[in-house]
Structure formats: C-alpha cells, structure tokens
PDB file of N, CA and C in Angstrom:
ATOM      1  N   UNK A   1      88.685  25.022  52.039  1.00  0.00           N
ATOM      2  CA  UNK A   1      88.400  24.021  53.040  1.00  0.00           C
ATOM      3  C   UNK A   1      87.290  24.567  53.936  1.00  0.00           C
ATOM      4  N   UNK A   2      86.191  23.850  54.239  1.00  0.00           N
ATOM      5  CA  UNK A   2      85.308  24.084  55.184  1.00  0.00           C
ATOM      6  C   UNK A   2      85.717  24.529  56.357  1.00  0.00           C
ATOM      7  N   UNK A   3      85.052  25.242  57.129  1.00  0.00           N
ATOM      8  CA  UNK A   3      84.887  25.051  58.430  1.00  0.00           C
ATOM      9  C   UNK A   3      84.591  23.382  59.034  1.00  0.00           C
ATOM     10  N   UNK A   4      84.024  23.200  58.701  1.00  0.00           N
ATOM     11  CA  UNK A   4      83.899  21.698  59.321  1.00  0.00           C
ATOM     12  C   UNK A   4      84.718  20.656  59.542  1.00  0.00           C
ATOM     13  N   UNK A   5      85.454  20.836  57.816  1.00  0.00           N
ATOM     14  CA  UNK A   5      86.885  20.150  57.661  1.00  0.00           C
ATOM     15  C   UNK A   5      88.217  20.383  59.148  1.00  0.00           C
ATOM     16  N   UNK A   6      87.979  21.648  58.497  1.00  0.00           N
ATOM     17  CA  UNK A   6      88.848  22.432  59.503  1.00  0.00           C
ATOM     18  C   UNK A   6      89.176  21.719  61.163  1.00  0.00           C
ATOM     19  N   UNK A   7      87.980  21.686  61.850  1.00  0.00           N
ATOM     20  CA  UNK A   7      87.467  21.439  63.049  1.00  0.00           C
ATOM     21  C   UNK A   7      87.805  19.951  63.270  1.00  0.00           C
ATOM     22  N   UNK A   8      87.911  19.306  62.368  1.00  0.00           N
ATOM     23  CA  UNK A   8      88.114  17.797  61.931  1.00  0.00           C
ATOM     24  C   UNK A   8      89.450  17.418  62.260  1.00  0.00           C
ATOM     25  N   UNK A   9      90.510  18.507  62.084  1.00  0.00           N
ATOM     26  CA  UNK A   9      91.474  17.721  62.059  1.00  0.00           C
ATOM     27  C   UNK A   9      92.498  17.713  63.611  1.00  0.00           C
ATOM     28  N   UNK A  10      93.766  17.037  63.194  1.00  0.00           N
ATOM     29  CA  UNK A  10      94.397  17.044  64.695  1.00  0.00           C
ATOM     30  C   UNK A  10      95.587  18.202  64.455  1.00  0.00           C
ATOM     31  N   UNK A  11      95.878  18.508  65.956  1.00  0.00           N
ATOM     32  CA  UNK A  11      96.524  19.426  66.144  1.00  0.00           C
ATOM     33  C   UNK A  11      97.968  19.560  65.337  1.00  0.00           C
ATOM     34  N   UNK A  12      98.656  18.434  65.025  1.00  0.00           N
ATOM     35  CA  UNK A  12      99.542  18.706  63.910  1.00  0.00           C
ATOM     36  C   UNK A  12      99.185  19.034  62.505  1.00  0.00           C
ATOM     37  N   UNK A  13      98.110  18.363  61.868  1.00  0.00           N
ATOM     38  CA  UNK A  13      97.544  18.896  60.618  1.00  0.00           C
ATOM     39  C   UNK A  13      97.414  20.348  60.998  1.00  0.00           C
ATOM     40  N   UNK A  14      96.346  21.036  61.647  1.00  0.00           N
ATOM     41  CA  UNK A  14      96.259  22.311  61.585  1.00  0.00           C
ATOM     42  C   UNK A  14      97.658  22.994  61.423  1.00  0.00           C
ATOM     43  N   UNK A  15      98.641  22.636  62.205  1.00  0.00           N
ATOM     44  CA  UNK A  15      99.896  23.180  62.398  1.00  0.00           C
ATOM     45  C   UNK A  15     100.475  23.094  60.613  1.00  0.00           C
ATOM     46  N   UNK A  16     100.388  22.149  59.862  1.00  0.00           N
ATOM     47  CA  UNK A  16     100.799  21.596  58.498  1.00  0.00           C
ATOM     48  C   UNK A  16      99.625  22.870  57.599  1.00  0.00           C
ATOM     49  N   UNK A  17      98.555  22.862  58.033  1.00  0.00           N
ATOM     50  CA  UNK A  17      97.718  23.249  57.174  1.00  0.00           C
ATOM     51  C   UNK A  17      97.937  24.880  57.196  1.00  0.00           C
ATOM     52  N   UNK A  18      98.228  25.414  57.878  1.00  0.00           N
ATOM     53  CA  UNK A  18      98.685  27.027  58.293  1.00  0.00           C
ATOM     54  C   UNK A  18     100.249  26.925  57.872  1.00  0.00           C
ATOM     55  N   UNK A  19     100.806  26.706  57.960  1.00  0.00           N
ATOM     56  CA  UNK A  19     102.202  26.408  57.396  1.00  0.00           C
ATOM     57  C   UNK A  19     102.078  26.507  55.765  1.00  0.00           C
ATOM     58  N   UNK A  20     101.587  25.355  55.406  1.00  0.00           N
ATOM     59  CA  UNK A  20     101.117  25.405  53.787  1.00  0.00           C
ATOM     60  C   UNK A  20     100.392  26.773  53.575  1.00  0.00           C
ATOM     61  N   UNK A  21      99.290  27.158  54.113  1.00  0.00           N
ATOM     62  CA  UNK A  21      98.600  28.605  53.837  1.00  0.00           C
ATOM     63  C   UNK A  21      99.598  29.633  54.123  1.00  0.00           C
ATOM     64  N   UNK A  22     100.247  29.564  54.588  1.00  0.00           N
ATOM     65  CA  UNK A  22     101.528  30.928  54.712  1.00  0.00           C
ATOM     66  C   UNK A  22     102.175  30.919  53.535  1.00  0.00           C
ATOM     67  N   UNK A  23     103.113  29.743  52.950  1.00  0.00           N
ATOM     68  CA  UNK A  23     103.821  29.460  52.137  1.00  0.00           C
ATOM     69  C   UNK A  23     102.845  29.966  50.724  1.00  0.00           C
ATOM     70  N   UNK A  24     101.471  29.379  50.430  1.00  0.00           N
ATOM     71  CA  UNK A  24     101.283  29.796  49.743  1.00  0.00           C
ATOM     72  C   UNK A  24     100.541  31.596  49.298  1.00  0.00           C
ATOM     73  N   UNK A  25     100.470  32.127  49.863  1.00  0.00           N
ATOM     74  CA  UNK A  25     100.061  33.436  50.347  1.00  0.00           C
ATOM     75  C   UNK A  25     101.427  34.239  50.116  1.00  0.00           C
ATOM     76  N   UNK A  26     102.411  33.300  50.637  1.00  0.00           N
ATOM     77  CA  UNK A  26     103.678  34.562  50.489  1.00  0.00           C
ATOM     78  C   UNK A  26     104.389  34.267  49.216  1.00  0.00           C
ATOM     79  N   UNK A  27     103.924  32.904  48.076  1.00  0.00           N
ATOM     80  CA  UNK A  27     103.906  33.050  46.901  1.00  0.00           C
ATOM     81  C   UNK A  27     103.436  33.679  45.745  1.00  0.00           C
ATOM     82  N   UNK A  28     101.739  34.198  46.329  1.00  0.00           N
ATOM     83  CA  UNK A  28     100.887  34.543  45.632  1.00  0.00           C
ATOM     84  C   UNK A  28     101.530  36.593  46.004  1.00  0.00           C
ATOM     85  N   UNK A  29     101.990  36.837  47.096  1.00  0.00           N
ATOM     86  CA  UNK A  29     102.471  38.065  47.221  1.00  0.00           C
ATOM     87  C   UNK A  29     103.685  38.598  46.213  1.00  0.00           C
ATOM     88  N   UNK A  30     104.328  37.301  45.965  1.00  0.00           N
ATOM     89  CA  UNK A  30     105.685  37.446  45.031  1.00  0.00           C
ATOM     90  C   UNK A  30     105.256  37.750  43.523  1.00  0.00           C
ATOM     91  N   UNK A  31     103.906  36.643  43.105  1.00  0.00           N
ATOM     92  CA  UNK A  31     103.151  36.943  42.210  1.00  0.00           C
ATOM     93  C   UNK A  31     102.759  39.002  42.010  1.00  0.00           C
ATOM     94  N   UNK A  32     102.219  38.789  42.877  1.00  0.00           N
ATOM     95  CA  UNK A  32     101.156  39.705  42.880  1.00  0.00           C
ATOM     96  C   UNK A  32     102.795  41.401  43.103  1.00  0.00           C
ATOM     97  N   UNK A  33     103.711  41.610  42.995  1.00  0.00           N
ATOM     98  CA  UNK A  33     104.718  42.536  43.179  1.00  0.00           C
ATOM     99  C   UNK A  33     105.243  42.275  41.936  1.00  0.00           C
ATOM    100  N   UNK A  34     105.134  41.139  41.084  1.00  0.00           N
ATOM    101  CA  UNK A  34     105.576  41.125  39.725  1.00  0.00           C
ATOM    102  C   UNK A  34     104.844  41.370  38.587  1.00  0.00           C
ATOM    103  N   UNK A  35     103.452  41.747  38.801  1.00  0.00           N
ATOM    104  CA  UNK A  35     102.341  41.764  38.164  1.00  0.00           C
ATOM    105  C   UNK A  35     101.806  40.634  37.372  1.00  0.00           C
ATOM    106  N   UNK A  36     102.036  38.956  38.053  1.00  0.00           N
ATOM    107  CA  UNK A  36     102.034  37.930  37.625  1.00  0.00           C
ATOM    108  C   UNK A  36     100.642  37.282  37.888  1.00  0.00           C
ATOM    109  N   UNK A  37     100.162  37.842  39.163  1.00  0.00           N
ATOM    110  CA  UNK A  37      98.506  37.466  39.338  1.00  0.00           C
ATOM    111  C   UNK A  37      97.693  37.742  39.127  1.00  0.00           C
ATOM    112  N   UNK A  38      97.317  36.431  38.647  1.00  0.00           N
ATOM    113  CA  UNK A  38      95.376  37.070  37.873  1.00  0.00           C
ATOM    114  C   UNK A  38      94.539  37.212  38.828  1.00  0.00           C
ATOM    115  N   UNK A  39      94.206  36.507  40.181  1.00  0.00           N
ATOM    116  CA  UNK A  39      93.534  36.347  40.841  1.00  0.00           C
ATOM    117  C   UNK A  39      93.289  37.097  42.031  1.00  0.00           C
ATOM    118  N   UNK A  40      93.846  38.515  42.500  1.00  0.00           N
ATOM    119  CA  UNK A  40      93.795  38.808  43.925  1.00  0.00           C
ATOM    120  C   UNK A  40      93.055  38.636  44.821  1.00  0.00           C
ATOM    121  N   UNK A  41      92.015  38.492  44.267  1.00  0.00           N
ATOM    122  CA  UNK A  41      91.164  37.972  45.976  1.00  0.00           C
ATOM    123  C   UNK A  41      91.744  36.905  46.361  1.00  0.00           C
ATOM    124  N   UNK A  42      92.523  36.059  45.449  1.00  0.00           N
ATOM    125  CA  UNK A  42      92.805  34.451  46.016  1.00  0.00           C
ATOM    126  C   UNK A  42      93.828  34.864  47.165  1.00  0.00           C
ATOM    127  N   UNK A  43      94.340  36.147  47.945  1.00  0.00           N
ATOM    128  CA  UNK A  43      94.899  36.191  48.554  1.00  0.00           C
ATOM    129  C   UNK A  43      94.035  36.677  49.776  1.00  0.00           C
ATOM    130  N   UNK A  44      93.248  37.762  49.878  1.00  0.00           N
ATOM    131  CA  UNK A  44      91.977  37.334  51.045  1.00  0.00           C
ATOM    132  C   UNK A  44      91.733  36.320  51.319  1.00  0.00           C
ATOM    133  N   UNK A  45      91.284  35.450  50.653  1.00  0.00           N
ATOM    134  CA  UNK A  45      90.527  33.710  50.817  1.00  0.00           C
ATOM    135  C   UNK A  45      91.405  33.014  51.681  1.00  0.00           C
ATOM    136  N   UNK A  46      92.606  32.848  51.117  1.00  0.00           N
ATOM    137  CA  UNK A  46      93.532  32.519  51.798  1.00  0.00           C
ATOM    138  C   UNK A  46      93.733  32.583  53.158  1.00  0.00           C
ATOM    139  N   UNK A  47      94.022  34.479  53.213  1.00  0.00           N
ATOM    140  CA  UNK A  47      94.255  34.687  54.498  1.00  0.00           C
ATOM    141  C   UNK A  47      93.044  34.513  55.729  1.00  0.00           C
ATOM    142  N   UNK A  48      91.926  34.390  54.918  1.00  0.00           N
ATOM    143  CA  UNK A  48      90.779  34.176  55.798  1.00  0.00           C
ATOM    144  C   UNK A  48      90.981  32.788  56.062  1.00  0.00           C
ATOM    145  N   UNK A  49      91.597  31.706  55.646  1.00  0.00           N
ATOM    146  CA  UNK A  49      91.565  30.593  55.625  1.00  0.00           C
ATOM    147  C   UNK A  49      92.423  30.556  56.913  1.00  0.00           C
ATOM    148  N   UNK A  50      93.529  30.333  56.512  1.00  0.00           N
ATOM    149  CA  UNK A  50      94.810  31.084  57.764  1.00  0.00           C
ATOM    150  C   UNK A  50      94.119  31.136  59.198  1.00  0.00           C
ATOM    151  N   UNK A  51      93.040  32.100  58.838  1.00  0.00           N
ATOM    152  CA  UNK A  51      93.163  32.421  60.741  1.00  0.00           C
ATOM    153  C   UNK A  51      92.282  31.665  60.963  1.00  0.00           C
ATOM    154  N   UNK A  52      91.053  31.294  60.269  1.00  0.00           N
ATOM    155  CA  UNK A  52      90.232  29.735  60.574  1.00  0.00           C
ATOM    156  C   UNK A  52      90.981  28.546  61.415  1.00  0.00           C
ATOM    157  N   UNK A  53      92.279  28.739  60.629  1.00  0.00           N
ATOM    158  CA  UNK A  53      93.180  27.412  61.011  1.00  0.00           C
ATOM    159  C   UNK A  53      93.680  27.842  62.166  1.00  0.00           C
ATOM    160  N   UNK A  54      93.947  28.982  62.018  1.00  0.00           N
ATOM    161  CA  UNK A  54      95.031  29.265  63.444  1.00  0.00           C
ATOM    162  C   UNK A  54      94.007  29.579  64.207  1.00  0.00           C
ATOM    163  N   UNK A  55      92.562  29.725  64.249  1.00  0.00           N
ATOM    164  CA  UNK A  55      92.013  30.184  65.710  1.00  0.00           C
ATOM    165  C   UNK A  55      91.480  28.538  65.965  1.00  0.00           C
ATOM    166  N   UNK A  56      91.080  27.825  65.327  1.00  0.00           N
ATOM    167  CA  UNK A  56      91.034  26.209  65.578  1.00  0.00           C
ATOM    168  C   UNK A  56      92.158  25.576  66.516  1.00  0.00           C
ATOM    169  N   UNK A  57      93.418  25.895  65.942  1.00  0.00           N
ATOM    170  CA  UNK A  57      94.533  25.578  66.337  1.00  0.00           C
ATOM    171  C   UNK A  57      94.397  26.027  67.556  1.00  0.00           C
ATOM    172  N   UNK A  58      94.324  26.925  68.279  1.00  0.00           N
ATOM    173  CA  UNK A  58      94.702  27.697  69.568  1.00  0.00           C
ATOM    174  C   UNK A  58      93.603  27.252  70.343  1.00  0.00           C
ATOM    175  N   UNK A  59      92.187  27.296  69.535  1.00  0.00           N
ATOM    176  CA  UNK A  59      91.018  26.285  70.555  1.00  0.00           C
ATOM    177  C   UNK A  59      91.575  24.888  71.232  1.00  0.00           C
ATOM    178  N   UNK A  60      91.679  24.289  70.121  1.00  0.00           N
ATOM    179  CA  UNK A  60      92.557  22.902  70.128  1.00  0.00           C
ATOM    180  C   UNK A  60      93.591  22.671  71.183  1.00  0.00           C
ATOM    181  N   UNK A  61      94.607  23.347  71.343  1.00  0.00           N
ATOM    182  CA  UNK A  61      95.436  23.704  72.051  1.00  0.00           C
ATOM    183  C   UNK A  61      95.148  24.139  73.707  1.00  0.00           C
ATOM    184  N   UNK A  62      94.352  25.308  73.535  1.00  0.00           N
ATOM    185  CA  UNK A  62      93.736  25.569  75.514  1.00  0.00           C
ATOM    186  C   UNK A  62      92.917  24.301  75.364  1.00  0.00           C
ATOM    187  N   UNK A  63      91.894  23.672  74.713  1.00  0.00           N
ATOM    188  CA  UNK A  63      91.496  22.349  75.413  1.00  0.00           C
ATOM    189  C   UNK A  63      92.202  21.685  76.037  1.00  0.00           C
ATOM    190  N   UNK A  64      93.210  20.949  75.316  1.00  0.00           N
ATOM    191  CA  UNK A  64      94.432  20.168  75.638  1.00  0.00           C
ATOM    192  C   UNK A  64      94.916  20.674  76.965  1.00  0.00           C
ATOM    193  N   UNK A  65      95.257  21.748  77.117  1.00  0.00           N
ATOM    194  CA  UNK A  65      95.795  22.439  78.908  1.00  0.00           C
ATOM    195  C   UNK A  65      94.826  22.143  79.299  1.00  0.00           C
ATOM    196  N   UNK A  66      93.684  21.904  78.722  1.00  0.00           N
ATOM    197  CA  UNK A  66      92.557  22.216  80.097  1.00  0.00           C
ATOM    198  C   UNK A  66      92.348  21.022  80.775  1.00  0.00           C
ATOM    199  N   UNK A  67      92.415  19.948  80.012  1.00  0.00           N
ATOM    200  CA  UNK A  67      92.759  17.974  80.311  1.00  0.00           C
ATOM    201  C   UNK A  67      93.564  18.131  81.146  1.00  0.00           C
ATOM    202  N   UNK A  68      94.868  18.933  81.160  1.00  0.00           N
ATOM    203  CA  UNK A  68      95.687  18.127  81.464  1.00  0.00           C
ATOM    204  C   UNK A  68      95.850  18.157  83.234  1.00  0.00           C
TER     205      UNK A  68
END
C-alpha cells in the first residue's frame, strides 16, 4: 500500500489496517520457525508497512485533540 493510500484513509481503517498487518506478520513468523517461508523479506515490508500505518494513525489522532 502506498504512502498516499495510507494518508487517505480514516482513523478506524488505519486502526483495521495495522491490526490486519500484525496478524499477518505474526503468521508469516509461525511460517518462518517452521521453515515454511519462501519469502523473508515479506516480513520487513510488512513491518515497514505497520509503522507507516501506525505513525499515520497517531498523526491522525493528535490532529483530532488538536480540533477539539
């Protein structure tokens, strides 16, 4: 997912979208302890994805205090 995407969405998606990126990350870890993954970087990507979402999220969030 882009950055751009990212930036796009509302504060519950991000919340959905980091949720889903955890879940799948701590699948690809279960993989990856069974010697089941082909892919390991797909778990960097991921986690780089992750904090995209979660530092969006937390922007998102002090805006919102800052309205209020």
């Amino acid at each position: 997912m882009k950055t751009k995407e990212i930036a796009e969405l509302s504060v519950d998606e991000l919340r959905g979208r980091k949720r889903e990126l955890r879940h799948e990350i701590f699948n690809l870890r279960l993989q990856q302890q069974s010697g089941q993954l082909e892919k390991p970087s797909l778990i960097r990507i991921l986690r780089r994805e992750a904090a995209r979402v979660e530092t969006f999220l937390s922007q998102k969030i002090k805006a919102g205090a800052a309205k209020s």
